[in-house]
PDB file of N, CA and C in Angstrom:
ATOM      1  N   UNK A   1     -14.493 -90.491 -17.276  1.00  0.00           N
ATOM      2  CA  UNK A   1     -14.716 -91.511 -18.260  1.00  0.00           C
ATOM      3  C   UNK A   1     -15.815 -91.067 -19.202  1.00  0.00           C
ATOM      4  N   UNK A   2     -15.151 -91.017 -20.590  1.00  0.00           N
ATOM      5  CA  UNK A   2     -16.912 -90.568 -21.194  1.00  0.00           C
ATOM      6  C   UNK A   2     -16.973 -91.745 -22.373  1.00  0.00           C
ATOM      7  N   UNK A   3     -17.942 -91.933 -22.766  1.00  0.00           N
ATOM      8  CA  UNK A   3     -18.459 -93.117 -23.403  1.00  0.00           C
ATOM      9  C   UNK A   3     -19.140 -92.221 -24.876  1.00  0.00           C
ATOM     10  N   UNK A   4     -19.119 -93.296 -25.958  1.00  0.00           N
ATOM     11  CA  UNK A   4     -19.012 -92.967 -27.366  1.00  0.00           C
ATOM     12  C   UNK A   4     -20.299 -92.292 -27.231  1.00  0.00           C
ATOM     13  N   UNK A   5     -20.410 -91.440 -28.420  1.00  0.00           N
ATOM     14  CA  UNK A   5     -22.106 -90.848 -28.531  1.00  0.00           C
ATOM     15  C   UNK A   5     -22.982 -91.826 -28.723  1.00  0.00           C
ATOM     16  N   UNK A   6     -22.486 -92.783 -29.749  1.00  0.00           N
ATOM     17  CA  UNK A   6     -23.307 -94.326 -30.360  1.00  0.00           C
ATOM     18  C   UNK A   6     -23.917 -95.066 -29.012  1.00  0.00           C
ATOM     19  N   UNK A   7     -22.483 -94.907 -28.004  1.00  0.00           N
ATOM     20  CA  UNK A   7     -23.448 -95.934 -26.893  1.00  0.00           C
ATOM     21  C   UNK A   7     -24.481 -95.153 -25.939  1.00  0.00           C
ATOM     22  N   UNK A   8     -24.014 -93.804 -26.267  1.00  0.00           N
ATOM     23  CA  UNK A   8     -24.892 -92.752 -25.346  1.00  0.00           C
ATOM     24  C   UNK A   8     -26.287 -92.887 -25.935  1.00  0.00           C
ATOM     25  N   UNK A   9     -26.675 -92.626 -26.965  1.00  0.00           N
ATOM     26  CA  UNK A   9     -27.556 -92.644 -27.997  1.00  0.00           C
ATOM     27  C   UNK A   9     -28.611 -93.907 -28.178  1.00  0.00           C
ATOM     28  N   UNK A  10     -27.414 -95.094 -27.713  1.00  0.00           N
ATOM     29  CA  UNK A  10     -28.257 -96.305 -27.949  1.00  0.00           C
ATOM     30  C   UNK A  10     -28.829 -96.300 -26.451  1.00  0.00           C
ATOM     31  N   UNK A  11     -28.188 -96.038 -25.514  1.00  0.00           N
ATOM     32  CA  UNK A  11     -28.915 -96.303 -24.082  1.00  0.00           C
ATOM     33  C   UNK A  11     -29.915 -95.472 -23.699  1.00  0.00           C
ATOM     34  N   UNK A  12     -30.018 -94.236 -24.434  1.00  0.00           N
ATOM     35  CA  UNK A  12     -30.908 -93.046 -24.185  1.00  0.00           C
ATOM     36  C   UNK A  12     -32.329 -93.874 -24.833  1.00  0.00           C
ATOM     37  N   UNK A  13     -32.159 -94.365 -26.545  1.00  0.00           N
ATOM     38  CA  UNK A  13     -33.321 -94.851 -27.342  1.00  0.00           C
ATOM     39  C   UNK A  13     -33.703 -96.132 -26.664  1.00  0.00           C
ATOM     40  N   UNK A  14     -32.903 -97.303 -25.825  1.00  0.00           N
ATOM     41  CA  UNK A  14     -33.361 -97.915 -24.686  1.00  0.00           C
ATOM     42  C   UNK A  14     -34.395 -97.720 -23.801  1.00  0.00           C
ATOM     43  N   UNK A  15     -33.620 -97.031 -22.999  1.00  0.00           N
ATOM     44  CA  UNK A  15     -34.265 -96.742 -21.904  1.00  0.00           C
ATOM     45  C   UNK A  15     -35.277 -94.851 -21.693  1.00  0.00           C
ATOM     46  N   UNK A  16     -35.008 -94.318 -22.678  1.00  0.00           N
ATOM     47  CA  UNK A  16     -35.804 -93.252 -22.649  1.00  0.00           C
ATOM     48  C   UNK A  16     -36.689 -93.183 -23.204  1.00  0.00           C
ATOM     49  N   UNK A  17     -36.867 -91.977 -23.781  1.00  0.00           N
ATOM     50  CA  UNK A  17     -38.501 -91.969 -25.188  1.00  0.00           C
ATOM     51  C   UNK A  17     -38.067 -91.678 -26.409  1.00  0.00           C
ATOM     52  N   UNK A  18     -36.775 -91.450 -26.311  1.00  0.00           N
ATOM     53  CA  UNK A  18     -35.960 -91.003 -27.541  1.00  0.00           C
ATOM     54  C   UNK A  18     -34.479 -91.030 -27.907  1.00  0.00           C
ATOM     55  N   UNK A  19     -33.978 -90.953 -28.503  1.00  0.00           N
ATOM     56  CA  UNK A  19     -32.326 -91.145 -28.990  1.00  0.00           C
ATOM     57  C   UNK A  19     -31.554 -90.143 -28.447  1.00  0.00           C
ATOM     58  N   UNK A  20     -32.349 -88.771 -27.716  1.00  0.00           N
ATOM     59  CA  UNK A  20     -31.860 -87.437 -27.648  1.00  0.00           C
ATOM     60  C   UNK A  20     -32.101 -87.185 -26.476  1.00  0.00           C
ATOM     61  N   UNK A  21     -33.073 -88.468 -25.656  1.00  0.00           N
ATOM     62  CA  UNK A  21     -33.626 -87.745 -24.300  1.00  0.00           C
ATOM     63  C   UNK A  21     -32.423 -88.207 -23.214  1.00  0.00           C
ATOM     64  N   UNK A  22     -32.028 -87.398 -22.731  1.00  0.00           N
ATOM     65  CA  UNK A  22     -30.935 -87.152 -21.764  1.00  0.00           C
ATOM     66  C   UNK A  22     -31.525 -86.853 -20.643  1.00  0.00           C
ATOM     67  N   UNK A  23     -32.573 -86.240 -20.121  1.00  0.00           N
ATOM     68  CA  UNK A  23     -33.115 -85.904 -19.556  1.00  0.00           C
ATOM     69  C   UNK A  23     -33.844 -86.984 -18.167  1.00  0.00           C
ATOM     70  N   UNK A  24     -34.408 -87.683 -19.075  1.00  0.00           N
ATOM     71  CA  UNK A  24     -35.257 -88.454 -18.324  1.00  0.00           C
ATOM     72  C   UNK A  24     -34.611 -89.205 -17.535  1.00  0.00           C
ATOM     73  N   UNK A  25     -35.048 -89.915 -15.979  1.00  0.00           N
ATOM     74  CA  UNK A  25     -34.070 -90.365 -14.934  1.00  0.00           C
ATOM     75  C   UNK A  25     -34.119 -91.669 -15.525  1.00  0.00           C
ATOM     76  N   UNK A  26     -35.105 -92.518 -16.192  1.00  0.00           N
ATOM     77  CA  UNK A  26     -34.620 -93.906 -16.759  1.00  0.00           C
ATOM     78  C   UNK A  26     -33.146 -93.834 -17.807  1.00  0.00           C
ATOM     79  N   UNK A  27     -32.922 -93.162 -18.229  1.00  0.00           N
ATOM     80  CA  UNK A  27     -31.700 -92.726 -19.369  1.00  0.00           C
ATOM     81  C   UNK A  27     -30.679 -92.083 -18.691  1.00  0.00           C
ATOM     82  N   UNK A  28     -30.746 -91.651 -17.615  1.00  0.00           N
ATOM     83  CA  UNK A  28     -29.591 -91.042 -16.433  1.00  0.00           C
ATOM     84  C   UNK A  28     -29.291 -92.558 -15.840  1.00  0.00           C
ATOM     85  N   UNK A  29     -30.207 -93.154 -15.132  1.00  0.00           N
ATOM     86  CA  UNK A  29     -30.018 -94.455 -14.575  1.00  0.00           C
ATOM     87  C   UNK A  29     -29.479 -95.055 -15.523  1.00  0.00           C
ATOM     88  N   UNK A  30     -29.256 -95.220 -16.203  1.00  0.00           N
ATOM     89  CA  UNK A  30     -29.197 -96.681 -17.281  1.00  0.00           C
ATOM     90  C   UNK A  30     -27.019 -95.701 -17.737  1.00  0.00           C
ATOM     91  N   UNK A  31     -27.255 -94.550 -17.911  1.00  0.00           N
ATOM     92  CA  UNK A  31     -25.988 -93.834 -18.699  1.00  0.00           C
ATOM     93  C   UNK A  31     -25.309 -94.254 -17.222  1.00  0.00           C
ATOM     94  N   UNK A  32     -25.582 -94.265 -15.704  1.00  0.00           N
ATOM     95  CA  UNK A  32     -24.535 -94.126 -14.636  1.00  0.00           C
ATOM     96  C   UNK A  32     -24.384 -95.734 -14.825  1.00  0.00           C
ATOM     97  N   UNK A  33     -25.690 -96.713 -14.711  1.00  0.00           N
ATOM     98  CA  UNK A  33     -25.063 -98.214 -15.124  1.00  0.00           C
ATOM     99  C   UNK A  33     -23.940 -98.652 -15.428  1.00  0.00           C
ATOM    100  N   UNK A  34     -24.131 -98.181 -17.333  1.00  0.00           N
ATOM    101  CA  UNK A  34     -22.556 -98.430 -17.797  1.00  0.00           C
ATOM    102  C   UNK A  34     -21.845 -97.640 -17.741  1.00  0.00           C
ATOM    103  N   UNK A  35     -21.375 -96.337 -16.542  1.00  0.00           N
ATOM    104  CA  UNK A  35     -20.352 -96.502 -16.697  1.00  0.00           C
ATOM    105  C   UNK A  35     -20.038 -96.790 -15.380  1.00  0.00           C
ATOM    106  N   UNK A  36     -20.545 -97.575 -14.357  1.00  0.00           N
ATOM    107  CA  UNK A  36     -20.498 -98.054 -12.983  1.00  0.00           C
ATOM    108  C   UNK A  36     -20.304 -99.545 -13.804  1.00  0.00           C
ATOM    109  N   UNK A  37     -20.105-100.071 -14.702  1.00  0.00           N
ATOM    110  CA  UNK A  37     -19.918-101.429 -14.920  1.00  0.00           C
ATOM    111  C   UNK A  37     -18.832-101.218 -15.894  1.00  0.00           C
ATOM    112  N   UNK A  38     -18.219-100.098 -16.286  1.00  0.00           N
ATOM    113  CA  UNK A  38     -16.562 -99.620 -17.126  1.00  0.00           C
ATOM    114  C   UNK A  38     -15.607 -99.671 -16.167  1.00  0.00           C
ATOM    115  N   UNK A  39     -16.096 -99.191 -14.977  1.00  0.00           N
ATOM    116  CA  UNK A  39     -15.311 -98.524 -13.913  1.00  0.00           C
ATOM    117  C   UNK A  39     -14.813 -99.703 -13.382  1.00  0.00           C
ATOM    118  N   UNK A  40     -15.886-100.303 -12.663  1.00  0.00           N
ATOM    119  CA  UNK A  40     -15.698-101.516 -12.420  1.00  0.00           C
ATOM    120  C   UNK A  40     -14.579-102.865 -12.603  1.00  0.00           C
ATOM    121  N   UNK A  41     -15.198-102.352 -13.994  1.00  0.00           N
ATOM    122  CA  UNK A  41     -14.037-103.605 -14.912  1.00  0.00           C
ATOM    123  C   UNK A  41     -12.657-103.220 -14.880  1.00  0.00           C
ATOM    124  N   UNK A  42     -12.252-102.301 -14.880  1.00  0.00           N
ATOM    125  CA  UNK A  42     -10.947-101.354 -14.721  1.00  0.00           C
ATOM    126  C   UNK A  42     -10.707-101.538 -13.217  1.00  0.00           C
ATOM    127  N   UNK A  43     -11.128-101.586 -12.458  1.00  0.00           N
ATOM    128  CA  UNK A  43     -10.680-101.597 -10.960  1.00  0.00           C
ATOM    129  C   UNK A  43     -10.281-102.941 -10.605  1.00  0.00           C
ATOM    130  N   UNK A  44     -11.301-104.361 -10.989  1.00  0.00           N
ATOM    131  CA  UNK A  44     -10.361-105.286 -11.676  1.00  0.00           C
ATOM    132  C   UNK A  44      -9.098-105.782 -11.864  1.00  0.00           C
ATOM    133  N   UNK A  45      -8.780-104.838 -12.903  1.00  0.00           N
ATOM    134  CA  UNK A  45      -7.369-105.048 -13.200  1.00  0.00           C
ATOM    135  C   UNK A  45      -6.443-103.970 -11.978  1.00  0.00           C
ATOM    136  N   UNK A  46      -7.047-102.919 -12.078  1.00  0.00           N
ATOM    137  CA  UNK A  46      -5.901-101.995 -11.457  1.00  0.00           C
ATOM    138  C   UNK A  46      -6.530-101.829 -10.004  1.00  0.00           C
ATOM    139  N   UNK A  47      -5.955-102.639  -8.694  1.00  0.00           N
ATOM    140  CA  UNK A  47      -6.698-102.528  -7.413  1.00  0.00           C
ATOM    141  C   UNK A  47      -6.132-101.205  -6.935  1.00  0.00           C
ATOM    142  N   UNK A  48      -5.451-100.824  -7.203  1.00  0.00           N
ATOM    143  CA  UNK A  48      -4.548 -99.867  -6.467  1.00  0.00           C
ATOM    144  C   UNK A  48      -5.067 -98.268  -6.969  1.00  0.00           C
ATOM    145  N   UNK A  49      -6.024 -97.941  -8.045  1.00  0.00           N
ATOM    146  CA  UNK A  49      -6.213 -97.098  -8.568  1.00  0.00           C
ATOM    147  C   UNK A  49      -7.358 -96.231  -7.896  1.00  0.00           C
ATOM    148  N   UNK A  50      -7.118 -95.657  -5.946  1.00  0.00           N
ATOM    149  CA  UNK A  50      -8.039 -95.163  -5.557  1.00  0.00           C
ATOM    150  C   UNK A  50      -8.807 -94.558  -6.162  1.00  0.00           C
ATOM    151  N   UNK A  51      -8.349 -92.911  -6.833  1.00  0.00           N
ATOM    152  CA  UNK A  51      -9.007 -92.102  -7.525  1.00  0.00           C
ATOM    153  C   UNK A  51     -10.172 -92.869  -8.158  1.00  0.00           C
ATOM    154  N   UNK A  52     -10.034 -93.634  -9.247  1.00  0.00           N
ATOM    155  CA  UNK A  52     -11.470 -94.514  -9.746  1.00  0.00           C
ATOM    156  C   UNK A  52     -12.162 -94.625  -8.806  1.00  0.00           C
ATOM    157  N   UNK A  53     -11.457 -95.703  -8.090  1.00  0.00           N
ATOM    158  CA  UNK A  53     -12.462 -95.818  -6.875  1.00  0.00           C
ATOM    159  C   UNK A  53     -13.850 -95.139  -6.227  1.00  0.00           C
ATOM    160  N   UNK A  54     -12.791 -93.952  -6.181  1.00  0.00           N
ATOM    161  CA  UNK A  54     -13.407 -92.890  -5.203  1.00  0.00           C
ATOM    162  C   UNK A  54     -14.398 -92.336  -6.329  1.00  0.00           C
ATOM    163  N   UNK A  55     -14.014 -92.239  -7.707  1.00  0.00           N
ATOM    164  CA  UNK A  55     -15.304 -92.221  -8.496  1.00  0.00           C
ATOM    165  C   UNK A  55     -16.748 -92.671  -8.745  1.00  0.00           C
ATOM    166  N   UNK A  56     -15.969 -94.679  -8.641  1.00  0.00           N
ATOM    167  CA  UNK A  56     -17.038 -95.228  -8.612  1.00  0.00           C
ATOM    168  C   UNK A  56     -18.154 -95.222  -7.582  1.00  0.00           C
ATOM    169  N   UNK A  57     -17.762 -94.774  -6.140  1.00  0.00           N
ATOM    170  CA  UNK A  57     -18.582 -94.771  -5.442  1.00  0.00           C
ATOM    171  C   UNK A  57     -19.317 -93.575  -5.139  1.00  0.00           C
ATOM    172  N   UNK A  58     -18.711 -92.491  -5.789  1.00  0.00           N
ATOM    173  CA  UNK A  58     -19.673 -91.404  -5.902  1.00  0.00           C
ATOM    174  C   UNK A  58     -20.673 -91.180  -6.880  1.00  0.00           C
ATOM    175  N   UNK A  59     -20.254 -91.982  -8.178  1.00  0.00           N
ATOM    176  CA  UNK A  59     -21.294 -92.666  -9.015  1.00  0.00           C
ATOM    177  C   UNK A  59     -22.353 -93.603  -8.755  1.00  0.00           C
ATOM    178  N   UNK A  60     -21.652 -94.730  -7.921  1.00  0.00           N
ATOM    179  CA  UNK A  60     -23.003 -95.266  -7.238  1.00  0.00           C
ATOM    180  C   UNK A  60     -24.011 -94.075  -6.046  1.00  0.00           C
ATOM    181  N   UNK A  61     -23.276 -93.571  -5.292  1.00  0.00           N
ATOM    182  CA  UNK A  61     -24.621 -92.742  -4.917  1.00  0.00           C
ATOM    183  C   UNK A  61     -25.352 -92.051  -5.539  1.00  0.00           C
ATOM    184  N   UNK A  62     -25.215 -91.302  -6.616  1.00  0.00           N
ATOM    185  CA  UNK A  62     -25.965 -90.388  -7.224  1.00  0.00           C
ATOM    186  C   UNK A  62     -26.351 -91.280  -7.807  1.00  0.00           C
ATOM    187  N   UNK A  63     -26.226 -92.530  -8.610  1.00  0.00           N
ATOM    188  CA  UNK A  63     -27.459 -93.748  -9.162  1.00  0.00           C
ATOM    189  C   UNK A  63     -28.469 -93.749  -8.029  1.00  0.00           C
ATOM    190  N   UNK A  64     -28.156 -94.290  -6.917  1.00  0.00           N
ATOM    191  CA  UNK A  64     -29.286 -94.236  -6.057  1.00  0.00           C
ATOM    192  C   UNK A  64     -30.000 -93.225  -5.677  1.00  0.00           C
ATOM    193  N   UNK A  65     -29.821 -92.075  -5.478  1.00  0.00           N
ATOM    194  CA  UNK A  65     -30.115 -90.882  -5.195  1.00  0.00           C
ATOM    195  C   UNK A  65     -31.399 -90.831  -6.709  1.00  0.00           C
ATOM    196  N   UNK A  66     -31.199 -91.344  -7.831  1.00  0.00           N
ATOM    197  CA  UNK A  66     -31.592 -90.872  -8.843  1.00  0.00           C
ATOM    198  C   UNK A  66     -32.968 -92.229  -8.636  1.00  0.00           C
ATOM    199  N   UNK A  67     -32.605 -93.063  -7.903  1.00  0.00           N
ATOM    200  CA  UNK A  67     -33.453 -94.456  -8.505  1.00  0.00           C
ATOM    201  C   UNK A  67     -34.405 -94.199  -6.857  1.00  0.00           C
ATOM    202  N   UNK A  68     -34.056 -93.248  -5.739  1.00  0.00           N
ATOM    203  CA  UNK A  68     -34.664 -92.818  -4.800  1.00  0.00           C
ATOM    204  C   UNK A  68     -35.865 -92.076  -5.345  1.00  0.00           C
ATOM    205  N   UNK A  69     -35.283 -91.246  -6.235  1.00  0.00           N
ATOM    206  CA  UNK A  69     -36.642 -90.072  -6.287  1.00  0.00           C
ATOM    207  C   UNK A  69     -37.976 -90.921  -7.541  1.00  0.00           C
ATOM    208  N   UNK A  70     -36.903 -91.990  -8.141  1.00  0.00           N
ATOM    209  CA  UNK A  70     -37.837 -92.464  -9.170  1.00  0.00           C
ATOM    210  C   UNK A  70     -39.008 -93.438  -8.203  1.00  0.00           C
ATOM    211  N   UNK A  71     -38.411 -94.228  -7.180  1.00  0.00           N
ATOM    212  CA  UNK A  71     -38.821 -94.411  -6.681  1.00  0.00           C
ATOM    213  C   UNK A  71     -40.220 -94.010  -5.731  1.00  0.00           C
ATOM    214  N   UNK A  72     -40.115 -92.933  -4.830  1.00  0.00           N
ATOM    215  CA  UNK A  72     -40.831 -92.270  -4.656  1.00  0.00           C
ATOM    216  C   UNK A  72     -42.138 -91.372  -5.323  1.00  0.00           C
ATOM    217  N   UNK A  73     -41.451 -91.104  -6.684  1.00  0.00           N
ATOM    218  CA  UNK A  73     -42.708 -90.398  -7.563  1.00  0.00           C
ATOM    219  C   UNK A  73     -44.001 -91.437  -8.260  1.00  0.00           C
ATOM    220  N   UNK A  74     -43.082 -92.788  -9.039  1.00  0.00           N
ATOM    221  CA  UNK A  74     -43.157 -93.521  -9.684  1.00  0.00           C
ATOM    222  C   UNK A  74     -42.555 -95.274  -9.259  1.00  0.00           C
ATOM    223  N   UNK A  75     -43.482 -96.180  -8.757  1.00  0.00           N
ATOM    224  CA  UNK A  75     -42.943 -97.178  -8.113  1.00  0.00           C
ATOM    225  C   UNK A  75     -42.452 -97.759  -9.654  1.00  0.00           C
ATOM    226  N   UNK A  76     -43.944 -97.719 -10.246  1.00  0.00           N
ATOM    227  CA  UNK A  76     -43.842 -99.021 -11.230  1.00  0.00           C
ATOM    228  C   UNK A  76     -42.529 -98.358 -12.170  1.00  0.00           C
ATOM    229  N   UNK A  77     -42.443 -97.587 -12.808  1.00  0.00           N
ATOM    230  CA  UNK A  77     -41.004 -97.106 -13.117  1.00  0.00           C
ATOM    231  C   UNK A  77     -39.401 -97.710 -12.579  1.00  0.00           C
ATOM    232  N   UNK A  78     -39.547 -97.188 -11.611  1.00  0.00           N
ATOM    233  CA  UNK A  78     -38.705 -98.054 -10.512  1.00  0.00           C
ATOM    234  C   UNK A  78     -38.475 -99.128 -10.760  1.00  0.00           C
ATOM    235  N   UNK A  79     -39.310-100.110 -10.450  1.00  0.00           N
ATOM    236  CA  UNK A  79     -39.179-101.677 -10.731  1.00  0.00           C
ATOM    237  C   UNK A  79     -39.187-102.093 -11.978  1.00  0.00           C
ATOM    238  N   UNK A  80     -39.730-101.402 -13.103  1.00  0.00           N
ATOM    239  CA  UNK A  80     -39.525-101.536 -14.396  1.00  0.00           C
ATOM    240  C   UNK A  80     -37.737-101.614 -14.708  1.00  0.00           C
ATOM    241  N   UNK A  81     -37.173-100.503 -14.075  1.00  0.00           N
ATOM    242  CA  UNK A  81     -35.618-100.305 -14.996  1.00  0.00           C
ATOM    243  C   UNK A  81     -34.794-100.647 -13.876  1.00  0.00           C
ATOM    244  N   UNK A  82     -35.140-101.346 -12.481  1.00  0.00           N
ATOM    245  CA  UNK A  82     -34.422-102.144 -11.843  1.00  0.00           C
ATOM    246  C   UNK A  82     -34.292-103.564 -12.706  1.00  0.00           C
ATOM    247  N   UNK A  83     -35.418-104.008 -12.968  1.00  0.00           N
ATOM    248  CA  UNK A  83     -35.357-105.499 -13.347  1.00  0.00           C
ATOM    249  C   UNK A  83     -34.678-105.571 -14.858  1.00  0.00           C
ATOM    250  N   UNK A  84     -35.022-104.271 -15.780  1.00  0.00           N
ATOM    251  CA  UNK A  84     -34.138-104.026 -17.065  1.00  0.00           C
ATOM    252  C   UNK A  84     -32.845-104.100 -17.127  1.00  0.00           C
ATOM    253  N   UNK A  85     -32.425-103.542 -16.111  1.00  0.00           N
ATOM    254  CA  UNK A  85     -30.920-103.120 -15.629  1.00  0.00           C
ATOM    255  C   UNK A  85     -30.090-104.247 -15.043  1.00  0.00           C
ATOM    256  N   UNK A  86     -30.807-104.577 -14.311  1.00  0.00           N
ATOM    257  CA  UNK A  86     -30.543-106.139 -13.348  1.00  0.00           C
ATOM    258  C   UNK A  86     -29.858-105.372 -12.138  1.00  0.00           C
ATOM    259  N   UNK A  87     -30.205-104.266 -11.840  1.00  0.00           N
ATOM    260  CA  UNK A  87     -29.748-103.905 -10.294  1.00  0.00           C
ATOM    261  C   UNK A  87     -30.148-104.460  -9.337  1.00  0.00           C
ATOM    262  N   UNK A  88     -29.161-104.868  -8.438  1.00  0.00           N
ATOM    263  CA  UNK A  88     -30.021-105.264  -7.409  1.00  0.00           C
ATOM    264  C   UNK A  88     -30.351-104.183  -5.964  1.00  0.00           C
ATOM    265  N   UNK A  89     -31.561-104.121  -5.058  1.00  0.00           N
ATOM    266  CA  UNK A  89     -31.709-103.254  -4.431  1.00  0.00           C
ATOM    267  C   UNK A  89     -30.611-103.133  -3.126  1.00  0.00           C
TER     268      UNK A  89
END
């Protein structure tokens, strides 16, 4: 699933330091978000469509995996782009 540059761009200048920063794990977190809430919506309609599936949940681990280490380095970070995001733990 890949998502427009516009929305890439807008979620990066969101949640990063810049329009370009790709890099940073708040702008990784926030890019696996939507598309863990595309996926989602599509599974929805189509129950039967393992493959997604099996996407979405390998997408949710590497979100966590990513919101683990933010965690660990950086609490207040953490809880900053949990409560932005509206993830729940």
């Amino acid at each position: 699933m890949n998502l427009a540059p516009e929305v890439k761009k807008k979620a990066f200048l969101e949640h990063g330091k810049s329009e370009f920063d790709s890099g940073s794990t708040e702008a990784q977190v926030a890019l696996f978000t939507m598309k863990i809430q595309h996926l989602t919506e599509h599974l929805k309609i189509n129950k039967k469509d393992m493959v997604t599936e099996r996407s979405l949940v390998i997408m949710v681990g590497k979100r966590r995996k990513l919101l683990d280490y933010l965690k660990s380095k950086e609490i207040q970070r953490y809880r900053d782009i949990i409560k932005k995001l509206g993830i729940r733990k």
